[in-house]
Protein backbone atom coordinates (compact mmCIF):
# COMPACT_ATOMS: atom_id res chain seq x y z
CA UNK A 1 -5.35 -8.77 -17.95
CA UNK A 2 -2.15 -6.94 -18.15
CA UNK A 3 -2.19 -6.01 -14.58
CA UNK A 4 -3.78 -9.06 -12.66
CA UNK A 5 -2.55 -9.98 -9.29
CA UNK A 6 -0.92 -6.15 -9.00
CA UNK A 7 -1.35 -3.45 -6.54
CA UNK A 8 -1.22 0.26 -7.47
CA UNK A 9 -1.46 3.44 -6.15
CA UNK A 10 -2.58 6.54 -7.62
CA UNK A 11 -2.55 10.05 -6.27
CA UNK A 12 -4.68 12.37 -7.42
CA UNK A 13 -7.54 9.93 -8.38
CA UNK A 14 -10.37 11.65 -7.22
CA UNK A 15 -11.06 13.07 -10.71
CA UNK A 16 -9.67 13.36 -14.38
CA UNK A 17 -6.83 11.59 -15.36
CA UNK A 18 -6.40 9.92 -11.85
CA UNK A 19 -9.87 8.82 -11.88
CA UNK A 20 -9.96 7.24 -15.31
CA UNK A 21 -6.03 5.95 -14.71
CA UNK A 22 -7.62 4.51 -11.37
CA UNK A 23 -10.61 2.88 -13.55
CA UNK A 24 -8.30 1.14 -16.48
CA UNK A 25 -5.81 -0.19 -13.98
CA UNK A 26 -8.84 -1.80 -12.28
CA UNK A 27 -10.02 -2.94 -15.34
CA UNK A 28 -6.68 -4.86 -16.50
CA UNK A 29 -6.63 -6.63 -12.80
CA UNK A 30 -5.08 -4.39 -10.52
CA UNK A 31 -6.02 -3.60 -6.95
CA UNK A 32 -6.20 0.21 -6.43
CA UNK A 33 -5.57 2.40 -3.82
CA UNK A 34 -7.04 5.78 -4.62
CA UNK A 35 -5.46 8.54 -2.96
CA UNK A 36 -6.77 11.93 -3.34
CA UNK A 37 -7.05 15.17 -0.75
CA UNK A 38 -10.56 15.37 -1.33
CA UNK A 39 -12.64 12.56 0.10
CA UNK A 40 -16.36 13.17 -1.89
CA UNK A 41 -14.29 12.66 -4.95
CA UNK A 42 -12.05 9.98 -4.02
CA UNK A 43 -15.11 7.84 -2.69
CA UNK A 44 -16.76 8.58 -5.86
CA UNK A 45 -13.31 6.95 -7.51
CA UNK A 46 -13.66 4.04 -5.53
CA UNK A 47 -17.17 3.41 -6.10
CA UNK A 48 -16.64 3.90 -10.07
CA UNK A 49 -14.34 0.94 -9.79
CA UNK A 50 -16.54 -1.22 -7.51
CA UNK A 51 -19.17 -0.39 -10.00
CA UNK A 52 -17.18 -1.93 -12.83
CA UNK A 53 -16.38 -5.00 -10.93
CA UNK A 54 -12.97 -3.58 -9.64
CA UNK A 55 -11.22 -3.67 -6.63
CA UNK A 56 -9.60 -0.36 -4.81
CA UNK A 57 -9.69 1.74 -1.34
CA UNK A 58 -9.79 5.44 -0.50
CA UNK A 59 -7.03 6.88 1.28
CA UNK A 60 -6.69 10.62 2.17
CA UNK A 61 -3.68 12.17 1.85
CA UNK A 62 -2.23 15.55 0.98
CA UNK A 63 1.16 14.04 -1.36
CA UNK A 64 3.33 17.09 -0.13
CA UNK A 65 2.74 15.77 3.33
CA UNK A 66 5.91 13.13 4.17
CA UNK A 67 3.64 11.89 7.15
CA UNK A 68 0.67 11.60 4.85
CA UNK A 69 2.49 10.30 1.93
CA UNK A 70 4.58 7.40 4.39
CA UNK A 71 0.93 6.54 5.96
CA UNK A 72 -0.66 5.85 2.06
CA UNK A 73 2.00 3.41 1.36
CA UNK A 74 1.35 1.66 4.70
CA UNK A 75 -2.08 1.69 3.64
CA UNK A 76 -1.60 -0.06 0.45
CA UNK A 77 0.14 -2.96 1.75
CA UNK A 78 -1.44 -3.65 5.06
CA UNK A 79 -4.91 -3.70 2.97
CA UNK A 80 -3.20 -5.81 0.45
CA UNK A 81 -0.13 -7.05 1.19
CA UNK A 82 2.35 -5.38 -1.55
CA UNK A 83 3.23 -2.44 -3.79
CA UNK A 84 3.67 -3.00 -7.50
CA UNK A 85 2.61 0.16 -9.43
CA UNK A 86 2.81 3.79 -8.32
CA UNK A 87 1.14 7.05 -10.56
CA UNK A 88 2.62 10.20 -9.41
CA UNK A 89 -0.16 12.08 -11.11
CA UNK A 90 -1.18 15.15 -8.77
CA UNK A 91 -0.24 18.89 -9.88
CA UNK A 92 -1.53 22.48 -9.81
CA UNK A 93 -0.26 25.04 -11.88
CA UNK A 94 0.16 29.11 -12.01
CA UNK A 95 -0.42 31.18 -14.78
CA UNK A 96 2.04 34.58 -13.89
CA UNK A 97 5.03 35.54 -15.66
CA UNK A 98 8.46 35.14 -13.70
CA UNK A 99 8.13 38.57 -12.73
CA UNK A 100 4.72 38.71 -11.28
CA UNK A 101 5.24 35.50 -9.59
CA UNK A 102 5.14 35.83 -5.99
CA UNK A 103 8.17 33.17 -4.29
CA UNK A 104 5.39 31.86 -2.14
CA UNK A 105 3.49 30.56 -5.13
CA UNK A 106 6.65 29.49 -7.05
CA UNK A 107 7.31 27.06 -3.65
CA UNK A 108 4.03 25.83 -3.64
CA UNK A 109 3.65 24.59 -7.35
CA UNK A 110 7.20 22.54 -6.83
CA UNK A 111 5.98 21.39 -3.11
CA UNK A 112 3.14 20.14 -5.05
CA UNK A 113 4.41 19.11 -8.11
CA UNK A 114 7.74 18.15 -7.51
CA UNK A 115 8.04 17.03 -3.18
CA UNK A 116 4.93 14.74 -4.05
CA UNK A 117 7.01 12.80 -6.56
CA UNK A 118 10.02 12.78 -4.62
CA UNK A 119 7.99 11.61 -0.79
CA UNK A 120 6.18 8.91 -3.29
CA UNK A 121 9.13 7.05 -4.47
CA UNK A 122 10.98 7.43 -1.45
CA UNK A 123 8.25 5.75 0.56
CA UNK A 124 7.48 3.35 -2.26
CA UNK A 125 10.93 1.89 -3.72
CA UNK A 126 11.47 -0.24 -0.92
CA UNK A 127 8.44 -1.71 -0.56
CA UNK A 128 8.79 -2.54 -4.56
CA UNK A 129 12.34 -3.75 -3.87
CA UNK A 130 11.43 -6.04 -0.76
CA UNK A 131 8.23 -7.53 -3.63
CA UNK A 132 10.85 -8.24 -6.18
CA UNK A 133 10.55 -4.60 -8.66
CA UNK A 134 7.40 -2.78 -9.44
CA UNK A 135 7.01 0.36 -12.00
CA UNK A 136 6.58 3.92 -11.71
CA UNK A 137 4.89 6.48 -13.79
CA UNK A 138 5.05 10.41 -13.38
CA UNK A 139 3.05 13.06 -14.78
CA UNK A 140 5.16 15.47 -16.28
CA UNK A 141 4.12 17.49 -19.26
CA UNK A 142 4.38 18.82 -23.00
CA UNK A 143 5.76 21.98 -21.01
CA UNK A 144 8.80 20.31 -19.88
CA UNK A 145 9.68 19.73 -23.44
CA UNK A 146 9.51 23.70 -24.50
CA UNK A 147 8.47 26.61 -22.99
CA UNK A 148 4.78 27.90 -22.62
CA UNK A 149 3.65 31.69 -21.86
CA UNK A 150 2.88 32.58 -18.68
CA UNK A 151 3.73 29.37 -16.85
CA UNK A 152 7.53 29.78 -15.87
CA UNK A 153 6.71 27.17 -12.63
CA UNK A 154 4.89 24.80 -14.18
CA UNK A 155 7.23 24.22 -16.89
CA UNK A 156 10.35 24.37 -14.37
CA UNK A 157 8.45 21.48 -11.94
CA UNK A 158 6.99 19.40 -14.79
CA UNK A 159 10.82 19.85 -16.09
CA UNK A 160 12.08 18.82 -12.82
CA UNK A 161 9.58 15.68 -12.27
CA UNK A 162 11.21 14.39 -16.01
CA UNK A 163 14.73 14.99 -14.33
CA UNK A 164 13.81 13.16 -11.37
CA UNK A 165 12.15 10.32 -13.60
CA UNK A 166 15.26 9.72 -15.03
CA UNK A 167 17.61 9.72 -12.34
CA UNK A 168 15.58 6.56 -10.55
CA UNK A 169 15.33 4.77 -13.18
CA UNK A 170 19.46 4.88 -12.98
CA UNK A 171 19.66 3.95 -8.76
CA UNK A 172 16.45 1.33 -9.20
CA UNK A 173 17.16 -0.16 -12.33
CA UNK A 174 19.16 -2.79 -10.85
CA UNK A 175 16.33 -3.46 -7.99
CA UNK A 176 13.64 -4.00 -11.10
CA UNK A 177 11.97 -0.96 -10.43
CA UNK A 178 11.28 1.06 -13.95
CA UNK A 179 10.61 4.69 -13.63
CA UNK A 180 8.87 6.50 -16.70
CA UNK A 181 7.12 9.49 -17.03
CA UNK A 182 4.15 11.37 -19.73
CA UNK A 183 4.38 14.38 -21.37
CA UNK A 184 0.68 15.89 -22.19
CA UNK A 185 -0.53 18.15 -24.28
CA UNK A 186 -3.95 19.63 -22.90
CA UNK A 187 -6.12 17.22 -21.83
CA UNK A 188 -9.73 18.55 -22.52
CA UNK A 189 -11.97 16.74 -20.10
CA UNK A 190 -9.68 18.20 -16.92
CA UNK A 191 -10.38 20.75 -14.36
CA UNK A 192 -6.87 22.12 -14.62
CA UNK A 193 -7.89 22.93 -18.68
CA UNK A 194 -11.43 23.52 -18.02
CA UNK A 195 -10.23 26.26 -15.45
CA UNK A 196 -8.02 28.08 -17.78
CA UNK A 197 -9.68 31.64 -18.33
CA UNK A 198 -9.54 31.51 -22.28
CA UNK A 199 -11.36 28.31 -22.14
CA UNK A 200 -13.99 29.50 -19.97
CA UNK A 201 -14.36 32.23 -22.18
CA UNK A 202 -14.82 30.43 -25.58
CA UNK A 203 -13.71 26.69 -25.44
CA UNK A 204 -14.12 26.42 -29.31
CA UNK A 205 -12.09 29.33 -30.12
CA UNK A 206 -9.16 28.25 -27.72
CA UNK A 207 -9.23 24.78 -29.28
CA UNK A 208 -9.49 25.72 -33.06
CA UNK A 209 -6.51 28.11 -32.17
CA UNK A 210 -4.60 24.99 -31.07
CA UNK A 211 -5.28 23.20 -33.91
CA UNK A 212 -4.33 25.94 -36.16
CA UNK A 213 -1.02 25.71 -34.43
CA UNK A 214 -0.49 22.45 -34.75
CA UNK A 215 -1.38 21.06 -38.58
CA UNK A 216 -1.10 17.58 -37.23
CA UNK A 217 -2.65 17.47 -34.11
CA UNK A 218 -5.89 19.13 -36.21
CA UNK A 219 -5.67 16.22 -38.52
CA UNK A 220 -6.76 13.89 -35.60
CA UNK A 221 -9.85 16.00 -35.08
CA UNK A 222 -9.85 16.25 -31.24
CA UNK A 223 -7.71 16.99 -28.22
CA UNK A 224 -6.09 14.55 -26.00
CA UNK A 225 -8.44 13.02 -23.24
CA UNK A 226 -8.11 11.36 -19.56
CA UNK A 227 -8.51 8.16 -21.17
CA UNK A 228 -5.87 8.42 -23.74
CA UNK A 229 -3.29 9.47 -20.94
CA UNK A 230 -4.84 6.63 -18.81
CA UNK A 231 -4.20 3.56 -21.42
CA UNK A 232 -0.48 5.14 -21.84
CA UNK A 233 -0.05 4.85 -17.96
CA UNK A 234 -1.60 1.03 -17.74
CA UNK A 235 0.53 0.29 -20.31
CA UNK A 236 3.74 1.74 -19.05
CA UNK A 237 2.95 -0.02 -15.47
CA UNK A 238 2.47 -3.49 -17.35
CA UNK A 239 5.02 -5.68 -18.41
CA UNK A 240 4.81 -4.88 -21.79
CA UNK A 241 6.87 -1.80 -21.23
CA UNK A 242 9.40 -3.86 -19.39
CA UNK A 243 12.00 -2.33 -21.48
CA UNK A 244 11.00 0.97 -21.17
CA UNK A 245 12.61 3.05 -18.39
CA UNK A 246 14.19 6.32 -17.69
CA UNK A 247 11.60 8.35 -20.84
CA UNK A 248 8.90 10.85 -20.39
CA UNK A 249 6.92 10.07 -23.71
CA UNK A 250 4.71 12.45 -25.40
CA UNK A 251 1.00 11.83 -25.50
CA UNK A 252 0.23 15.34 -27.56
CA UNK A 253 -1.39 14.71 -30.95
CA UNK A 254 2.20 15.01 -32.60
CA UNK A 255 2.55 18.64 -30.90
CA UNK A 256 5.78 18.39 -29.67
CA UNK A 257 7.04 17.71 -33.16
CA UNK A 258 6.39 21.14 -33.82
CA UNK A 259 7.55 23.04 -30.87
């Protein structure tokens, strides 16, 4: 098990790619401390893993909180004792062009998408540091990599969190702590592409379209999936990525290669 004897914490892990990254780290050994803002689906994370023969605790928090996100870490190790993984996985997004962007909703997606990443580590590091290094892994996005209509702050946070990714991997290396990041394409069994209007209109339509952009992502027959992203995070917390630091990698059906 690639993760045995390791404690992580996931935000977000009340349902897609939290719940399944939540699930895989369980079942590679770690102990996992499920953070989400919504309690029915965080429990229902929890139980999953108890289910499965895992180990993990709810902890309610809202990530752009500093009290909230300063209480989940104290969580984590006075349940069980340290801090060796962190997944910076929660976001929102907004679909409005630059100019029909109110400010109010620009601020929240980066409070959200961007704050939550920076209160994590900062809470996190030294507890890492003081257990001898640990790993962290941010989700960022295929839209920090190019632009996408209609999403000017999404892009601009997921481009920050890659930014940020990279600049504590610099100031932590030293202290063992690796910081990477992911870069997704859609991920089809989400409520963030589920939600998107064009999907709920005609998901096979929307998805044919995307393959017909993309010659090589059609060759693979399907779109990217919570448990595809959630393998690339267990492995980028394990030690077999312990030369890996400072990336966001791509987990898009060769997408990006055609941006």
């Amino acid at each position: 098990m690639r993760l045995a004897g390791k404690v992580a914490l996931v935000t977000g892990a009340g349902y897609g790619v939290g719940r399944a990254t939540a699930r895989a780290m369980a079942g590679e050994g770690a102990k996992v401390v499920v953070v989400d803002i919504d309690e029915a689906n965080g429990g229902a994370t929890v139980a999953d893993v108890e289910r499965n023969g895992g180990q993990a605790i709810f902890v309610r928090a809202d990530v752009s909180n500093e009290a909230h996100v300063r209480d989940m870490v104290r969580a984590a190790v006075e349940t069980f004792g340290r801090l060796d993984v962190l997944v910076n996985n929660v976001g929102i997004i907004s679909r409005k062009r630059v100019v029909e962007c109110p400010l109010e909703e620009w601020q929240a997606i980066f409070h959200t998408n961007v704050d939550s990443v920076f209160l994590a580590s900062k809470y996190a590091i030294p507890v890492m540091r003081d257990g001898g290094g640990g790993a962290i892994v941010n989700m960022s996005s295929l839209a920090a990599l190019g632009g996408v209509p209609n999403r000017p702050a999404y892009c601009a946070s997921k481009g920050a969190v890659s930014a940020l990714t990279r600049q504590l991997a610099v100031d932590y290396g030293p202290d063992r702590i690796r910081v990477n990041a992911l870069a997704p394409s859609s991920i089809e069994d989400t409520g963030m592409y589920q939600s998107r209007p064009d999907v709920q209109k005609d998901a096979e339509a929307v998805k044919q379209a995307l393959f017909s952009s993309h010659p090589i992502f059609a060759g693979l027959e399907r779109m990217c999936q919570a448990d595809d992203v959630a393998r690339l995070v267990v492995f980028l917390a394990s030690d077999d990525a312990s030369m890996i630091t400072g990336q966001t990698v791509p987990i898009d059906g060769g997408a990006s290669i055609t941006l």
